[in-house]
N, C-alpha and C. Protein backbone atom coordinates (compact mmCIF):
# COMPACT_ATOMS: atom_id res chain seq x y z
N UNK A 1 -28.81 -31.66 27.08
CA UNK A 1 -27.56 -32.07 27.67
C UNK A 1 -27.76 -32.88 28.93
N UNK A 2 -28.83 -33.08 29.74
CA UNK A 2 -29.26 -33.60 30.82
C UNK A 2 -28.99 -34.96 30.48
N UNK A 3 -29.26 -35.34 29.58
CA UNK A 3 -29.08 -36.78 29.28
C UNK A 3 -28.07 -37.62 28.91
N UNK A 4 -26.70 -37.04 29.21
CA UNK A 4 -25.70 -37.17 28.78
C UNK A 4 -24.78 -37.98 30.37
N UNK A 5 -24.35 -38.54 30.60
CA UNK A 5 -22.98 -38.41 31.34
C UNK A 5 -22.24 -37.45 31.50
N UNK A 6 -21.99 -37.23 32.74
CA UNK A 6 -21.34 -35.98 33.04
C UNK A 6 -19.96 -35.63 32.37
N UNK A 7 -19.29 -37.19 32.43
CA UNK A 7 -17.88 -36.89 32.01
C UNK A 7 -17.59 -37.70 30.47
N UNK A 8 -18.47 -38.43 29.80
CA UNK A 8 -18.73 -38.42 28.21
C UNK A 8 -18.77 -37.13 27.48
N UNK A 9 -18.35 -37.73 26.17
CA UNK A 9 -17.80 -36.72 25.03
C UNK A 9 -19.18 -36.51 25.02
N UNK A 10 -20.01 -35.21 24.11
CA UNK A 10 -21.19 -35.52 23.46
C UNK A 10 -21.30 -34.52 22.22
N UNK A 11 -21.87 -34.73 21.23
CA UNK A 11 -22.44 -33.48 19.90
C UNK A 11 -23.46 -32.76 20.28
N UNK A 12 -23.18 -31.75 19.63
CA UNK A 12 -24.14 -30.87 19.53
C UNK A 12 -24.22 -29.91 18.15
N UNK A 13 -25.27 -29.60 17.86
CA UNK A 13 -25.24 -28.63 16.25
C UNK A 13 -25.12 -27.55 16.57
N UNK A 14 -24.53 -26.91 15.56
CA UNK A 14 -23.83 -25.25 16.19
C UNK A 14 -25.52 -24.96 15.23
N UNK A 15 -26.04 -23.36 16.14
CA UNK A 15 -27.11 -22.99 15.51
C UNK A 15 -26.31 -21.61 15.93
N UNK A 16 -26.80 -20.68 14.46
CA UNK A 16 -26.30 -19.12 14.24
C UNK A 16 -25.45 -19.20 14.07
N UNK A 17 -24.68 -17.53 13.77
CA UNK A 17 -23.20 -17.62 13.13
C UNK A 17 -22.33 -16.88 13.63
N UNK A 18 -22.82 -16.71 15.05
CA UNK A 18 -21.75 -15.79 16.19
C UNK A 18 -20.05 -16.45 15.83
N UNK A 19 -19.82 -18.30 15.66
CA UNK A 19 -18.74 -18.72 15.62
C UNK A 19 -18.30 -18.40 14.55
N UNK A 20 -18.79 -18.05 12.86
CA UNK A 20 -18.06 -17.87 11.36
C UNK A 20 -16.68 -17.19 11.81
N UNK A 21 -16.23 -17.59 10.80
CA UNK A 21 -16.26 -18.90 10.10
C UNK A 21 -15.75 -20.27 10.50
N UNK A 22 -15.36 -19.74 11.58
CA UNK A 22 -14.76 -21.45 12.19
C UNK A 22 -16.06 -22.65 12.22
N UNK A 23 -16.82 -22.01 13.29
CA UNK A 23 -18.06 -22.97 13.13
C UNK A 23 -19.00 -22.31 12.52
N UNK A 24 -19.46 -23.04 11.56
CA UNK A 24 -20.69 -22.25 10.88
C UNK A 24 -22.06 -23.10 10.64
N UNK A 25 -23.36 -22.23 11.10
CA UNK A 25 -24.75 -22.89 11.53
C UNK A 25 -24.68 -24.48 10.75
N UNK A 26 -25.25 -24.97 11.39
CA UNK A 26 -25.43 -26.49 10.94
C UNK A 26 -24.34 -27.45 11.32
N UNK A 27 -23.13 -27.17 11.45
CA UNK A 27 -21.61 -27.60 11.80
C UNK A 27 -22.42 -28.41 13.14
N UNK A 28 -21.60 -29.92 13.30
CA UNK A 28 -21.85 -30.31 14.51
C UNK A 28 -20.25 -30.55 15.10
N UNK A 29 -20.28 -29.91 16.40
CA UNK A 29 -18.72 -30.14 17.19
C UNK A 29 -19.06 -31.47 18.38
N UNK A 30 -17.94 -31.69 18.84
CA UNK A 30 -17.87 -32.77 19.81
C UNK A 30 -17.42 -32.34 20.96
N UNK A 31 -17.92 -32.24 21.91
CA UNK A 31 -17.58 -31.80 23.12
C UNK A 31 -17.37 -32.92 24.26
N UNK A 32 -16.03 -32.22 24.77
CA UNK A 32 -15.53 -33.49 26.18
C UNK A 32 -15.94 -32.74 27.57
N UNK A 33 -16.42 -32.87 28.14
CA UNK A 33 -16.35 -32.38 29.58
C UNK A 33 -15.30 -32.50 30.31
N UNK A 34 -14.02 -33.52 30.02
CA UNK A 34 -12.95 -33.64 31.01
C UNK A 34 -11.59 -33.14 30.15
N UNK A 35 -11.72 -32.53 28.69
CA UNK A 35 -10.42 -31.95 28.47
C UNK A 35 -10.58 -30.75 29.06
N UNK A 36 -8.89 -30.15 29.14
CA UNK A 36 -8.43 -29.13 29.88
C UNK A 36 -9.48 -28.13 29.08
N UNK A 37 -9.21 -27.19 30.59
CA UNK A 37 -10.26 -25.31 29.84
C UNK A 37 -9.24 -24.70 30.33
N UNK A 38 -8.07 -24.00 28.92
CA UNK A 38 -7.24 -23.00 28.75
C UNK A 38 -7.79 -22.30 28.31
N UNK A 39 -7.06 -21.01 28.16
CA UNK A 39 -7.13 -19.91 27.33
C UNK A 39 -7.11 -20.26 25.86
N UNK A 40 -8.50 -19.78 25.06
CA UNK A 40 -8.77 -20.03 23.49
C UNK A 40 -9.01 -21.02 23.19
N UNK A 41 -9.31 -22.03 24.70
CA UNK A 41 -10.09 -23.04 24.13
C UNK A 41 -11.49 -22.61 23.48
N UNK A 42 -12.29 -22.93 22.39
CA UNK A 42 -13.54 -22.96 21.88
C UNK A 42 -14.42 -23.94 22.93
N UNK A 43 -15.24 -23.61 23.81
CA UNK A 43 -16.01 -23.95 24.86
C UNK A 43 -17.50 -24.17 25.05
N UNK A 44 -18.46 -24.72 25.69
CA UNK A 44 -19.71 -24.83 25.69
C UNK A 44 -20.05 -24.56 26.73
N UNK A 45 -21.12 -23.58 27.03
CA UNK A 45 -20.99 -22.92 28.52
C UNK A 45 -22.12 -22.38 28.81
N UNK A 46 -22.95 -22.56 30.29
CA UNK A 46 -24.33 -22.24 30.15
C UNK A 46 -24.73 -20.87 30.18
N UNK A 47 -25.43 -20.75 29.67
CA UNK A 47 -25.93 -18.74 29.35
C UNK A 47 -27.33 -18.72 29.11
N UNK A 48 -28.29 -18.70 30.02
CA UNK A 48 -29.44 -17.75 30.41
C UNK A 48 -29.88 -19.17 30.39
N UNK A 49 -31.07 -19.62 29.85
CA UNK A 49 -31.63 -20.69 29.37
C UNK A 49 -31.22 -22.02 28.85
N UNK A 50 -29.86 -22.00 28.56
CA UNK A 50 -29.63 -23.05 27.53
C UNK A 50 -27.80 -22.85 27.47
N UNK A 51 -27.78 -23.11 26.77
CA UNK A 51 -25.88 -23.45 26.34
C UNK A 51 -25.64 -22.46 25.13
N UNK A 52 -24.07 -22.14 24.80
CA UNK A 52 -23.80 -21.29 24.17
C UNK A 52 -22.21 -21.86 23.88
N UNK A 53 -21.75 -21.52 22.31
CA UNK A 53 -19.96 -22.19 22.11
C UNK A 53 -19.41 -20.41 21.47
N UNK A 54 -18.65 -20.70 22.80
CA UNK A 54 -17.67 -19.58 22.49
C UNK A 54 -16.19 -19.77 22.84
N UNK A 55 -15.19 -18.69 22.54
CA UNK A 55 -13.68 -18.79 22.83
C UNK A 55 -13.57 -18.35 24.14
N UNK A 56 -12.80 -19.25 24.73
CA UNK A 56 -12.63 -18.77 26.09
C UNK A 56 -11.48 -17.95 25.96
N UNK A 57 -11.42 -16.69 27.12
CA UNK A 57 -10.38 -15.77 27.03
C UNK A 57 -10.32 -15.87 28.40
N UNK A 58 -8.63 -16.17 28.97
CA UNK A 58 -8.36 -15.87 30.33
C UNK A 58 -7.32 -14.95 30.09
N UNK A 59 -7.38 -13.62 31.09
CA UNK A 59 -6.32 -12.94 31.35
C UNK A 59 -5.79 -12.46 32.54
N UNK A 60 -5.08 -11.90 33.20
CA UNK A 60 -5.30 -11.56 34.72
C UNK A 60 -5.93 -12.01 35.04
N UNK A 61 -6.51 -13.50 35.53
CA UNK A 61 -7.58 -13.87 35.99
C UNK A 61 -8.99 -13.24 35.93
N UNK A 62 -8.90 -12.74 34.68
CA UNK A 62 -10.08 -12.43 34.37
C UNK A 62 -10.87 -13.16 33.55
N UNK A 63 -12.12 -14.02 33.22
CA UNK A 63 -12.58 -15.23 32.42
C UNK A 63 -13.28 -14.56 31.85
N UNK A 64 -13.61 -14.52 30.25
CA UNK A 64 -14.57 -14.21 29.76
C UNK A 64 -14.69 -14.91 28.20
N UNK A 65 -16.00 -14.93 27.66
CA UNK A 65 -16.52 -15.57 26.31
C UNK A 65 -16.74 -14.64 25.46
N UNK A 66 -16.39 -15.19 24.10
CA UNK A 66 -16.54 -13.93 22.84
C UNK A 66 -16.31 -14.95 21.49
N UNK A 67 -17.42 -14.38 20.78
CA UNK A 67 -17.58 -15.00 20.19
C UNK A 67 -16.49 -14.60 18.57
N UNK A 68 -16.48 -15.00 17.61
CA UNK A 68 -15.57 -14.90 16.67
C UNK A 68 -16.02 -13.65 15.64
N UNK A 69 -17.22 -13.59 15.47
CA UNK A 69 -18.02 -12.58 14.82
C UNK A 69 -18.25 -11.43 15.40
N UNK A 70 -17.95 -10.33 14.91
CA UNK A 70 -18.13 -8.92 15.44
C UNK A 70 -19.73 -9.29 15.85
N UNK A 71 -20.12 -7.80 16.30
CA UNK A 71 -21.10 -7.59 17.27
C UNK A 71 -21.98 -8.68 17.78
N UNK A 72 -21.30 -9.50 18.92
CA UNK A 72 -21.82 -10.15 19.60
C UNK A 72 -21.09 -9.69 20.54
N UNK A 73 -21.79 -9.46 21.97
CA UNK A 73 -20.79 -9.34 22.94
C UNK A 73 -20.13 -9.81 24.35
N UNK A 74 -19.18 -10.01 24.44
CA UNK A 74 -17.98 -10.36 24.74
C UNK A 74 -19.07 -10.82 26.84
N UNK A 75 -18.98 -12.19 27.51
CA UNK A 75 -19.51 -12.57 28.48
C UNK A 75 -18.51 -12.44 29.45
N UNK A 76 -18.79 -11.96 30.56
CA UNK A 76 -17.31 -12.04 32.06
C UNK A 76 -18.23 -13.39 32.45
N UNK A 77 -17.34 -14.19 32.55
CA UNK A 77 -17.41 -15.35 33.64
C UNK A 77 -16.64 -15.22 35.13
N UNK A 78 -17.35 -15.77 36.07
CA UNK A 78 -16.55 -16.17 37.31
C UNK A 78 -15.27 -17.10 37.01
N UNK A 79 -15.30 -17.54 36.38
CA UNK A 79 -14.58 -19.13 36.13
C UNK A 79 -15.09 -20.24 35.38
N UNK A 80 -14.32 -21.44 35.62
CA UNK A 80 -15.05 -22.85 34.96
C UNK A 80 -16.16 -23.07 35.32
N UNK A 81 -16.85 -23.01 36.46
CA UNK A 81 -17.48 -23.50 37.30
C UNK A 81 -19.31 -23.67 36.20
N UNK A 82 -19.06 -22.69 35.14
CA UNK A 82 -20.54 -22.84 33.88
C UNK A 82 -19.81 -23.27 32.46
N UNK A 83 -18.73 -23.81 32.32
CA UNK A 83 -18.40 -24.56 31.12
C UNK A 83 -18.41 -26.14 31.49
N UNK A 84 -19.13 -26.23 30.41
CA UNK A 84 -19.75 -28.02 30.03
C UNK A 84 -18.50 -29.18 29.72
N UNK A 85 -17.99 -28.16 28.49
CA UNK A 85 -17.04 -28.66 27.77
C UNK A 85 -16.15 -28.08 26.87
N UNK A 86 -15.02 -28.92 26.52
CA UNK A 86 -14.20 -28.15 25.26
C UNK A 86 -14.46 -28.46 24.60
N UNK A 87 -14.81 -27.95 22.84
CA UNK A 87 -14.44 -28.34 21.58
C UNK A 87 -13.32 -29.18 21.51
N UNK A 88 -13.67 -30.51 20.82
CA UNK A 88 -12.48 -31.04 20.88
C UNK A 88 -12.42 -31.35 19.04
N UNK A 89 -13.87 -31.45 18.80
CA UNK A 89 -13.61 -31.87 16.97
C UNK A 89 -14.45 -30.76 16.25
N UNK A 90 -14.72 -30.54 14.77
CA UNK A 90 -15.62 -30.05 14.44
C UNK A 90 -15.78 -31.16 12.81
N UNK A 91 -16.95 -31.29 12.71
CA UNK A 91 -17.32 -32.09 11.90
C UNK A 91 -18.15 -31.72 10.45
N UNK A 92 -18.25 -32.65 9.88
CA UNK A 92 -18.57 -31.78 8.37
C UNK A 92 -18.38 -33.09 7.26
N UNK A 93 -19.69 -32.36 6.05
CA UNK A 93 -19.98 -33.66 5.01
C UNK A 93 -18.97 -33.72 4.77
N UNK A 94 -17.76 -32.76 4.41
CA UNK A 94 -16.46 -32.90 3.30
C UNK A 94 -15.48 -33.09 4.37
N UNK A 95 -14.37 -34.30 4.03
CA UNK A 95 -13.49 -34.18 4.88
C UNK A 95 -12.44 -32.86 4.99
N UNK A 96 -12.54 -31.71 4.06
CA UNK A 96 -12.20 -30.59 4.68
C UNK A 96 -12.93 -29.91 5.39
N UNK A 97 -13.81 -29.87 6.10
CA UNK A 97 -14.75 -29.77 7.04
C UNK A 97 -14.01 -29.92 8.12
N UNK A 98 -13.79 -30.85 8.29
CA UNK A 98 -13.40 -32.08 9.60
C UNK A 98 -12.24 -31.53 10.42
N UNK A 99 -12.19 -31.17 11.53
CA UNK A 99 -11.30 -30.61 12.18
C UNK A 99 -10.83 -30.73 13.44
N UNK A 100 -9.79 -31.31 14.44
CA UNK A 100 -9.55 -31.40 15.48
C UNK A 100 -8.96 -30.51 16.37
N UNK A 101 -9.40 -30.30 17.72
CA UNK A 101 -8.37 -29.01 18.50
C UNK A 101 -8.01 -29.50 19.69
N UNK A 102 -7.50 -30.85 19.68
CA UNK A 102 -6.74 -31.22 20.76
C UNK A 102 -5.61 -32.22 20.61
């Protein structure tokens, strides 16, 4: 991701299947860095080493990531301040694949 523009769209390949069935391994999504980060946006966000796409959940000002698949578990964030980007497409050989969330 270093190599990107900060505020350019960019892809990335979903790897594992924490997202099933929405995103599933191999799926590549498109990520914006400058659309809005609401609640249930699907997000890209840094976690330990590297990046991670999960649903964002805000409640009481409370921020946290979770993924769509049972037992994975559920991240407290401070805030925006470690999301990259929103999901904005998800992509795929078949145009039922192909999916937009903005």
């Amino acid at each position: 991701m270093s190599g990107c523009a900060s505020a350019e769209p960019f892809a990335l390949q979903v790897l594992g299947d924490s997202m099933a069935p929405e995103f599933t391994e191999g799926c590549v999504v498109i990520v914006d860095p400058g659309a809005p980060i609401v609640h249930g946006a699907f997000v890209v966000a840094e976690h330990g080493d590297g990046v991670i796409l999960r649903q964002l959940h805000i409640q009481e000002r409370e921020w946290s990531l979770r993924a769509l698949k049972d037992g994975f578990p559920r991240i407290r964030i401070e805030g925006a301040s470690i999301i990259r980007g929103v999901v904005t497409q998800r992509s795929g050989r078949r145009r039922s694949d192909r999916k937009r969330y903005l």
